[in-house]
N, C-alpha and C. Protein backbone atom coordinates (compact mmCIF):
# COMPACT_ATOMS: atom_id res chain seq x y z
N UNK A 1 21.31 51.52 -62.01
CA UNK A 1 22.03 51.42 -60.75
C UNK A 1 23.27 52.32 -60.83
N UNK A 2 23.17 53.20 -60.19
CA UNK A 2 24.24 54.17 -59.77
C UNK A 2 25.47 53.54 -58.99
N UNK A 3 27.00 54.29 -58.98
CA UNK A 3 27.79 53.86 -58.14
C UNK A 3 27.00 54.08 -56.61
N UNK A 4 26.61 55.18 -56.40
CA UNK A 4 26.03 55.83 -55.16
C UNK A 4 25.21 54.45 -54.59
N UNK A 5 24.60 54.21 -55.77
CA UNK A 5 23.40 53.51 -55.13
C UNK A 5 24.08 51.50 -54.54
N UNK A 6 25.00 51.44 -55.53
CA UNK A 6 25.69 50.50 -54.78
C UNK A 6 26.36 50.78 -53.22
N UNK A 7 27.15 51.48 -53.35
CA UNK A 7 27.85 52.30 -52.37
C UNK A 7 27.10 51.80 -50.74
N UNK A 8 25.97 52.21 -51.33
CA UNK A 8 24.80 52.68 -49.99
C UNK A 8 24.30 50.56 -49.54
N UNK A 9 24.45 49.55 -50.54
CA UNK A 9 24.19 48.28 -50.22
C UNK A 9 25.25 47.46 -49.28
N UNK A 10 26.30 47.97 -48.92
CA UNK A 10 27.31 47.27 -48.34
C UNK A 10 28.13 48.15 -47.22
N UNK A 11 28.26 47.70 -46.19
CA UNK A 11 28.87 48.08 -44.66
C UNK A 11 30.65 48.45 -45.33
N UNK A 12 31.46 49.57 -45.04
CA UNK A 12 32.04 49.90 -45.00
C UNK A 12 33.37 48.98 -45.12
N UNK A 13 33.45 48.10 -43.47
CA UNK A 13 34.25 47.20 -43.49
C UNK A 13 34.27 45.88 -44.88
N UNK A 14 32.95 45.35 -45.21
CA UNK A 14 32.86 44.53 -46.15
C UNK A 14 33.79 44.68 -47.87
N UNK A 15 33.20 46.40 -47.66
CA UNK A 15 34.09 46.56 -49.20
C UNK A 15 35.14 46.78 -48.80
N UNK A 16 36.19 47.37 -47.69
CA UNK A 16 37.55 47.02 -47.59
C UNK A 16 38.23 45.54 -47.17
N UNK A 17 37.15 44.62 -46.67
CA UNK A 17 37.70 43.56 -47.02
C UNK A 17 37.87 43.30 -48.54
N UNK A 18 36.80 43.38 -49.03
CA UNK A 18 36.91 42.69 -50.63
C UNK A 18 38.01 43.19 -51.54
N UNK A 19 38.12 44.44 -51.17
CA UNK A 19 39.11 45.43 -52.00
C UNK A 19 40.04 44.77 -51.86
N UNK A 20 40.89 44.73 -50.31
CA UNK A 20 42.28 43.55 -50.09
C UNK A 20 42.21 42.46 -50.39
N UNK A 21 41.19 41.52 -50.53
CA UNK A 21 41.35 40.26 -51.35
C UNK A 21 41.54 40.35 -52.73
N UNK A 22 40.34 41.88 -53.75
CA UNK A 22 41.05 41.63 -55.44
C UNK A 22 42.17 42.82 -54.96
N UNK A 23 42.80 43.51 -54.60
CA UNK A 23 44.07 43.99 -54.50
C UNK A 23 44.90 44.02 -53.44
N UNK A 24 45.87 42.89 -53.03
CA UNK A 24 46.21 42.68 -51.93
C UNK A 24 47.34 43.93 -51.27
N UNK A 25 47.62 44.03 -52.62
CA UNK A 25 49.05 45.14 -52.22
C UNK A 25 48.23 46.25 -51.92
N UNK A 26 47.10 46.48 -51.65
CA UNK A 26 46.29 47.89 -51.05
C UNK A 26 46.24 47.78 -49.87
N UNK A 27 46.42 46.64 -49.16
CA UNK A 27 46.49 46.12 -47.75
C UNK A 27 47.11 47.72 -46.89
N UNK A 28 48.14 48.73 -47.35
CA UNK A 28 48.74 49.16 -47.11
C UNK A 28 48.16 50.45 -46.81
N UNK A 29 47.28 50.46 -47.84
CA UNK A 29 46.07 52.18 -48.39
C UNK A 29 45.17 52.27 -47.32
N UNK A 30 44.42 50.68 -46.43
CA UNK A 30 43.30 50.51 -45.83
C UNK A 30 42.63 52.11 -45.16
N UNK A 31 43.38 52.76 -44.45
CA UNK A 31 42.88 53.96 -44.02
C UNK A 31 42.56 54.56 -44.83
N UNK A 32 43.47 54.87 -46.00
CA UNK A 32 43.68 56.04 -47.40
C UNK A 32 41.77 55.70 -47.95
N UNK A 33 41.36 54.58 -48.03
CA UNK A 33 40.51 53.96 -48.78
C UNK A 33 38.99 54.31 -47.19
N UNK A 34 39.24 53.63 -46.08
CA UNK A 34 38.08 54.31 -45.21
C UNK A 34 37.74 55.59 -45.39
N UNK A 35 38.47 56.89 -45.53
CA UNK A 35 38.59 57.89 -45.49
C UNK A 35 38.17 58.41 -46.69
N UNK A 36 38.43 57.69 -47.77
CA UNK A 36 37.64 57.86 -49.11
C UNK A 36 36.12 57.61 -49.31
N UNK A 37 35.81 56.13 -48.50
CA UNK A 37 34.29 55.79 -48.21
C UNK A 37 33.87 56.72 -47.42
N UNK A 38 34.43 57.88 -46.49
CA UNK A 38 33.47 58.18 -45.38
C UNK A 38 33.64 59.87 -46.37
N UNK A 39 34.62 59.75 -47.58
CA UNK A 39 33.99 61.43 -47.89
C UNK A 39 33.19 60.88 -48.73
N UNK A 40 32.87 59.85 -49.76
CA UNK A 40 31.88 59.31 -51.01
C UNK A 40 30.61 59.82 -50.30
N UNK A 41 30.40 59.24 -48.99
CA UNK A 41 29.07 58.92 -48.15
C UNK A 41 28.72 60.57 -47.75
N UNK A 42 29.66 61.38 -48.06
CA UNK A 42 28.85 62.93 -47.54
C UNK A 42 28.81 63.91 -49.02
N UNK A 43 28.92 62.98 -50.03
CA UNK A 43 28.87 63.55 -51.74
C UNK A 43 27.58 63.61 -51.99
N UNK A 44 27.13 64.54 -53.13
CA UNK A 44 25.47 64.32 -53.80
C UNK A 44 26.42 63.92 -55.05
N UNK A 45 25.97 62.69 -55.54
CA UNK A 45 26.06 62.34 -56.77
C UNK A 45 25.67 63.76 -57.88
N UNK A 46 26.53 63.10 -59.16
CA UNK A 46 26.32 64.51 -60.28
C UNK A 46 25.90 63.29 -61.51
N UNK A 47 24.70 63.69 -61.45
CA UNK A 47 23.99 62.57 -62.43
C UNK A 47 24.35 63.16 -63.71
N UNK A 48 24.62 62.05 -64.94
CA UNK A 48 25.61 62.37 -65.68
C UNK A 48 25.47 61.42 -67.02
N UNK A 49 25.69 61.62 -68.29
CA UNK A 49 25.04 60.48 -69.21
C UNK A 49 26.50 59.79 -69.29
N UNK A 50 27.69 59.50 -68.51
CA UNK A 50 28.42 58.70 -68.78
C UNK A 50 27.95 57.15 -67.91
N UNK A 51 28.36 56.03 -68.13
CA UNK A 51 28.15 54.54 -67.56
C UNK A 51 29.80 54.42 -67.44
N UNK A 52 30.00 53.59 -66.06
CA UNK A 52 30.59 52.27 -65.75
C UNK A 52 30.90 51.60 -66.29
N UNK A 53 32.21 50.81 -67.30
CA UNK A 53 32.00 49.89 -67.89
C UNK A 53 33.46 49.38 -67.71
N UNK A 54 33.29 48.18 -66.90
CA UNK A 54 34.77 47.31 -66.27
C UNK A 54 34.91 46.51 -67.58
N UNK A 55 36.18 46.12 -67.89
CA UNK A 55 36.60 44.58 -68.57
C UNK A 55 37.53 44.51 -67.69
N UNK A 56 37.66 42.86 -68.21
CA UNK A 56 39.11 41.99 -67.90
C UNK A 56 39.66 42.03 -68.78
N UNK A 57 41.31 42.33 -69.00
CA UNK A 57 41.89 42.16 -69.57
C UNK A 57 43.37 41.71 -69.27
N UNK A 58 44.21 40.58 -70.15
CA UNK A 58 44.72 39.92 -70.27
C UNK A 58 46.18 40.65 -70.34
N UNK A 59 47.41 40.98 -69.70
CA UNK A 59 48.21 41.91 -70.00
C UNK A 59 49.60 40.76 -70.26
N UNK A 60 50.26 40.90 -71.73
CA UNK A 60 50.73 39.94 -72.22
C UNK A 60 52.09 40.32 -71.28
N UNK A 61 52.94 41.29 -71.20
CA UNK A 61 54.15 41.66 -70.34
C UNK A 61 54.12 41.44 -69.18
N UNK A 62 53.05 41.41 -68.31
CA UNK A 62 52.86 41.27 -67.17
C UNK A 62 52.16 39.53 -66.55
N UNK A 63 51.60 39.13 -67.83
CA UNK A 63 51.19 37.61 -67.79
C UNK A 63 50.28 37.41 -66.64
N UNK A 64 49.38 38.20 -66.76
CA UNK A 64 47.91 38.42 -65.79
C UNK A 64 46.97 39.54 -66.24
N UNK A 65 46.01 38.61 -65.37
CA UNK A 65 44.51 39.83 -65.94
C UNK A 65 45.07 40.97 -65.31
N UNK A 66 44.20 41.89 -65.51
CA UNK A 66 43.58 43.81 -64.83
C UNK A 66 42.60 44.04 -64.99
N UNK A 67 41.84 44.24 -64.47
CA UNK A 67 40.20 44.78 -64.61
C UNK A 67 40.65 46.58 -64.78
N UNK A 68 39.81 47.20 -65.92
CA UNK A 68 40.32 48.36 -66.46
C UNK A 68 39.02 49.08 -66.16
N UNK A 69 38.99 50.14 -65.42
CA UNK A 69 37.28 50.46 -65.36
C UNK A 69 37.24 52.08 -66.33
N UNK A 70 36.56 52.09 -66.92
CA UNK A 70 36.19 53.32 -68.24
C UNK A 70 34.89 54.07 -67.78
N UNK A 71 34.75 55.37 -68.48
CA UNK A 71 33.58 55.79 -68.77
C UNK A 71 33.23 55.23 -70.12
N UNK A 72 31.80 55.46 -70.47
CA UNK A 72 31.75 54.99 -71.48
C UNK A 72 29.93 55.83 -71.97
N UNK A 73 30.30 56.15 -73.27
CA UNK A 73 28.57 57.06 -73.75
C UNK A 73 28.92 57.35 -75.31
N UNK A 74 27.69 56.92 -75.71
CA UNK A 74 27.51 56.34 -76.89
C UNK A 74 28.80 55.96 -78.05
N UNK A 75 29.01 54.60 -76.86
CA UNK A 75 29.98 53.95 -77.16
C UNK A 75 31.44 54.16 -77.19
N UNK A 76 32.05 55.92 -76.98
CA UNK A 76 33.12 56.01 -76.90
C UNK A 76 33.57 55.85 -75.26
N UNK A 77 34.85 55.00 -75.06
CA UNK A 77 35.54 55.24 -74.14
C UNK A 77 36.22 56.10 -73.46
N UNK A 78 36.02 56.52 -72.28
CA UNK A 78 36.74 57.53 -71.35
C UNK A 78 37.60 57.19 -70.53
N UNK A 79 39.00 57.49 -70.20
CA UNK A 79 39.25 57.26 -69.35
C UNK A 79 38.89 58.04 -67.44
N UNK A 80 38.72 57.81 -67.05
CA UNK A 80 37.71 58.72 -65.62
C UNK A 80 38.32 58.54 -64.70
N UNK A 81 40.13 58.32 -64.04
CA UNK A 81 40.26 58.26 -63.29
C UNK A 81 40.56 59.64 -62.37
N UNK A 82 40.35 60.92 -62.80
CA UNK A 82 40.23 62.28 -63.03
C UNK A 82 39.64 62.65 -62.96
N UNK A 83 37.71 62.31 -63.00
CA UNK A 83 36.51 62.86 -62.63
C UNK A 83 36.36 62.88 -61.43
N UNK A 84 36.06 64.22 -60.90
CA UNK A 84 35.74 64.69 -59.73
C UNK A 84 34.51 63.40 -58.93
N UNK A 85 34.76 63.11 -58.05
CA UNK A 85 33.98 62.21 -57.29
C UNK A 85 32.90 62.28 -57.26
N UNK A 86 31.87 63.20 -57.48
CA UNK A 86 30.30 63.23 -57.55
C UNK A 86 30.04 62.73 -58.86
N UNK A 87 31.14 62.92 -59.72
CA UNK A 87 30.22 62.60 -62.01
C UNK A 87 30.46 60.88 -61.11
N UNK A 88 31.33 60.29 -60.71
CA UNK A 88 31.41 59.03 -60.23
C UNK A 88 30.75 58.31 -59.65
N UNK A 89 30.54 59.08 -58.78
CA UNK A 89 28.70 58.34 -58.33
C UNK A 89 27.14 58.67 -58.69
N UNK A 90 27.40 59.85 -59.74
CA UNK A 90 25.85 59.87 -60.32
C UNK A 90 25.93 58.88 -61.74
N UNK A 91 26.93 58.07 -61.90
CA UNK A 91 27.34 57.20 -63.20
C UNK A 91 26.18 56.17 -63.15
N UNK A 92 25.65 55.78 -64.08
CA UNK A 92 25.02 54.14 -63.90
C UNK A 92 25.98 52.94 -64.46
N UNK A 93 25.82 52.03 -64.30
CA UNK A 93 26.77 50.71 -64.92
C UNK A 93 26.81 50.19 -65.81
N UNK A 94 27.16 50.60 -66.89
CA UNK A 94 27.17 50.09 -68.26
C UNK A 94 26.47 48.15 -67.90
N UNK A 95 25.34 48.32 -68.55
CA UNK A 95 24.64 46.85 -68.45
C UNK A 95 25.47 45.27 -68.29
N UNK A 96 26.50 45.50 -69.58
CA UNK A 96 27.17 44.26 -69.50
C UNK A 96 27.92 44.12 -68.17
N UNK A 97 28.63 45.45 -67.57
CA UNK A 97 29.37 45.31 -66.21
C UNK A 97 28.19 45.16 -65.15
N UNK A 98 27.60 45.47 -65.19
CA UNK A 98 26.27 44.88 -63.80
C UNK A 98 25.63 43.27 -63.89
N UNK A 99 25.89 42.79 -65.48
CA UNK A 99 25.42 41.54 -65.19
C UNK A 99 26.55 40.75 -65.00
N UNK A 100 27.52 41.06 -65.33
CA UNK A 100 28.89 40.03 -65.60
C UNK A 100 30.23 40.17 -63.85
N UNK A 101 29.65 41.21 -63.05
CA UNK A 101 30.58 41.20 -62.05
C UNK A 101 29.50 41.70 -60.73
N UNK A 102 30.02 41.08 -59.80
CA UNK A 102 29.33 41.43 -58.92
C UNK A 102 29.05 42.85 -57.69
N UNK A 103 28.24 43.01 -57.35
CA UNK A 103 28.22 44.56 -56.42
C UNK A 103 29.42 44.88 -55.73
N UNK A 104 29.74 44.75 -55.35
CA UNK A 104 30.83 44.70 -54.34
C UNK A 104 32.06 44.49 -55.33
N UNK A 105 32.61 43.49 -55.89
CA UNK A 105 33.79 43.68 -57.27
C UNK A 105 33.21 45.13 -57.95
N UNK A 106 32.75 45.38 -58.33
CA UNK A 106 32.13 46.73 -58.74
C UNK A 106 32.90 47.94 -58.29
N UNK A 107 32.44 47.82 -56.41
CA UNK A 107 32.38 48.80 -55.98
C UNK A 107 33.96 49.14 -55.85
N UNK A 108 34.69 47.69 -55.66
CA UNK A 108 36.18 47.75 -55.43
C UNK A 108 36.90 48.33 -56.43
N UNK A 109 36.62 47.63 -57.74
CA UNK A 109 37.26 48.11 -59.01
C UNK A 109 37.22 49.96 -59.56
N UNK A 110 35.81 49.86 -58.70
CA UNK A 110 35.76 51.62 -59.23
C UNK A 110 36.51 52.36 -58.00
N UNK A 111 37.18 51.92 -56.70
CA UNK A 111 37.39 52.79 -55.88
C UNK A 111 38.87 53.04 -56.16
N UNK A 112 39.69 51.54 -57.01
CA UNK A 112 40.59 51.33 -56.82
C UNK A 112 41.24 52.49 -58.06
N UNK A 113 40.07 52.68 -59.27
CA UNK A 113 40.44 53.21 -60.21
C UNK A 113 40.39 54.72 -59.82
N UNK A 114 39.45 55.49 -58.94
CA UNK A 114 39.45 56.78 -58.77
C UNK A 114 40.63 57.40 -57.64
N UNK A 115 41.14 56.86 -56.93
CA UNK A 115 42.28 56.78 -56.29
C UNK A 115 43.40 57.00 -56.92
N UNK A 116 43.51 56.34 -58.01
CA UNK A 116 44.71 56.25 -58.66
C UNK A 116 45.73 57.89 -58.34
N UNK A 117 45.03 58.74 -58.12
CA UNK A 117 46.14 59.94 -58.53
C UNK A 117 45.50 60.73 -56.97
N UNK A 118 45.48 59.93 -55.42
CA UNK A 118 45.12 60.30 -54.71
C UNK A 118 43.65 59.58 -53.74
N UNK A 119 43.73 59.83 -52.40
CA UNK A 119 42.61 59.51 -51.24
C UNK A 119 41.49 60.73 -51.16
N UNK A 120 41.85 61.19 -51.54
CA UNK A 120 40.43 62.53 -51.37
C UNK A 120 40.41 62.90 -52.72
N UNK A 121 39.29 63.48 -53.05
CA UNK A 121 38.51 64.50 -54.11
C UNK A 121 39.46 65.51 -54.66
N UNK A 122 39.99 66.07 -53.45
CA UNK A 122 40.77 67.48 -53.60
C UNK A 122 42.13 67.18 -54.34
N UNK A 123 42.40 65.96 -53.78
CA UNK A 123 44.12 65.62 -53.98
C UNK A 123 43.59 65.57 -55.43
N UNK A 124 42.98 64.46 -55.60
CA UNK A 124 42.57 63.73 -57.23
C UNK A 124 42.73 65.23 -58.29
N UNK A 125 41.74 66.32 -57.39
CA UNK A 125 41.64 67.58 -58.78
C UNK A 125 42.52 68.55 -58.54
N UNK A 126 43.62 68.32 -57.79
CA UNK A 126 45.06 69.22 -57.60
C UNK A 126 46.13 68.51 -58.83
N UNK A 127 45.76 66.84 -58.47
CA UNK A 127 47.16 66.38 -59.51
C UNK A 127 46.14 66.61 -60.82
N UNK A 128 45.18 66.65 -61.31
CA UNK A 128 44.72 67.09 -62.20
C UNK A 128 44.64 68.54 -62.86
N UNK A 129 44.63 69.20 -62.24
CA UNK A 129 44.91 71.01 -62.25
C UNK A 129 46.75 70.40 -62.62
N UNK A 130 47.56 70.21 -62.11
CA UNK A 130 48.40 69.54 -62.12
C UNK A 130 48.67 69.65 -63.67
N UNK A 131 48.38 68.31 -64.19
CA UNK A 131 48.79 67.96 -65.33
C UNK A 131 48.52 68.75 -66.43
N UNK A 132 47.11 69.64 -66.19
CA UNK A 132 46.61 70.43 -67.16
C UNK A 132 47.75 71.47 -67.66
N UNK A 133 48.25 71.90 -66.06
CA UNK A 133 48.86 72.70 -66.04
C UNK A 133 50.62 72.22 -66.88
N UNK A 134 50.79 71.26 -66.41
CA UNK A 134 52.26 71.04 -67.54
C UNK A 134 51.30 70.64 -69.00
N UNK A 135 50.64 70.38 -69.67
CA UNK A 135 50.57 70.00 -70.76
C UNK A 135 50.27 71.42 -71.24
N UNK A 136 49.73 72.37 -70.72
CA UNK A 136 49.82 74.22 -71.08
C UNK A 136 51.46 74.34 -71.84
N UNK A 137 52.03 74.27 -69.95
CA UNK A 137 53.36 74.88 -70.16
C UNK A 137 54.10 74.23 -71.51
N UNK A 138 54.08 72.66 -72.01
CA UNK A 138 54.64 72.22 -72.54
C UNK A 138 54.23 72.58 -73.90
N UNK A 139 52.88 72.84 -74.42
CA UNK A 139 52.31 73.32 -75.73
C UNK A 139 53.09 74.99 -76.04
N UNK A 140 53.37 75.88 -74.86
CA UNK A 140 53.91 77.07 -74.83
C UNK A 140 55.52 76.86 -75.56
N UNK A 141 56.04 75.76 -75.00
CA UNK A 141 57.78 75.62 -75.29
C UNK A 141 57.61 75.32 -76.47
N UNK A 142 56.64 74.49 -77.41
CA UNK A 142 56.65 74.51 -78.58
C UNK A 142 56.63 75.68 -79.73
């Protein structure tokens, strides 16, 4: 099961409800996040040997869970909030995250994580060109 292929099981409005119930303070993004579903829905997935793989985790400073969503292939962890939006939906779901959370928590947790550095594709691989680009400059000053 692909992100794509989840994607395609649930009405638009449904996963931005769910999203504002596990992240309420996104209440704010709601457009930022439609606008993200309606470019996902005109993507070809980039089928890809990385998986999906959510945990919960327990954050002792903050004294609450986070659901942390990773790439993940043969066994090493990725962080992916930086992959261009198609490796994202040609992903399948690391097994334990497809039996242990549901479609829709799924779909929220992964939208909430590819966002992180932007609402579109483009923004996401500008602040990424971005960073590449100071961690250059900064290896140069050395």
């Amino acid at each position: 099961m692909t992100l794509k292929n989840l994607l395609l099981d649930f009405p638009q409005e449904n996963i931005l409800k769910r999203l504002v119930k596990l992240y309420p303070d996104q209440k704010k993004n709601l457009a930022g996040y439609n606008n993200v579903l309606n470019e996902l829905s005109n993507l070809e997935p980039k089928l890809n040997k990385m998986q999906i793989l959510i945990v919960k985790c327990y954050d002792e400073f903050d004294k609450k869970y986070h659901f942390h969503v990773y790439g993940i292939d043969t066994k090493q962890e990725w962080a992916i909030e930086f992959e261009p939006w198609e490796n994202w939906l040609g992903m399948e779901l690391d097994t334990k995250t497809y039996k242990k959370y549901n479609k829709l928590d799924v779909i929220c947790h992964c939208l909430y994580e590819m966002t992180f550095a932007g609402f579109s594709n483009k923004k996401v691989k500008k602040e990424k060109d971005n960073l590449k680009k100071l961690l250059k400059d900064c290896k140069k000053e050395k």
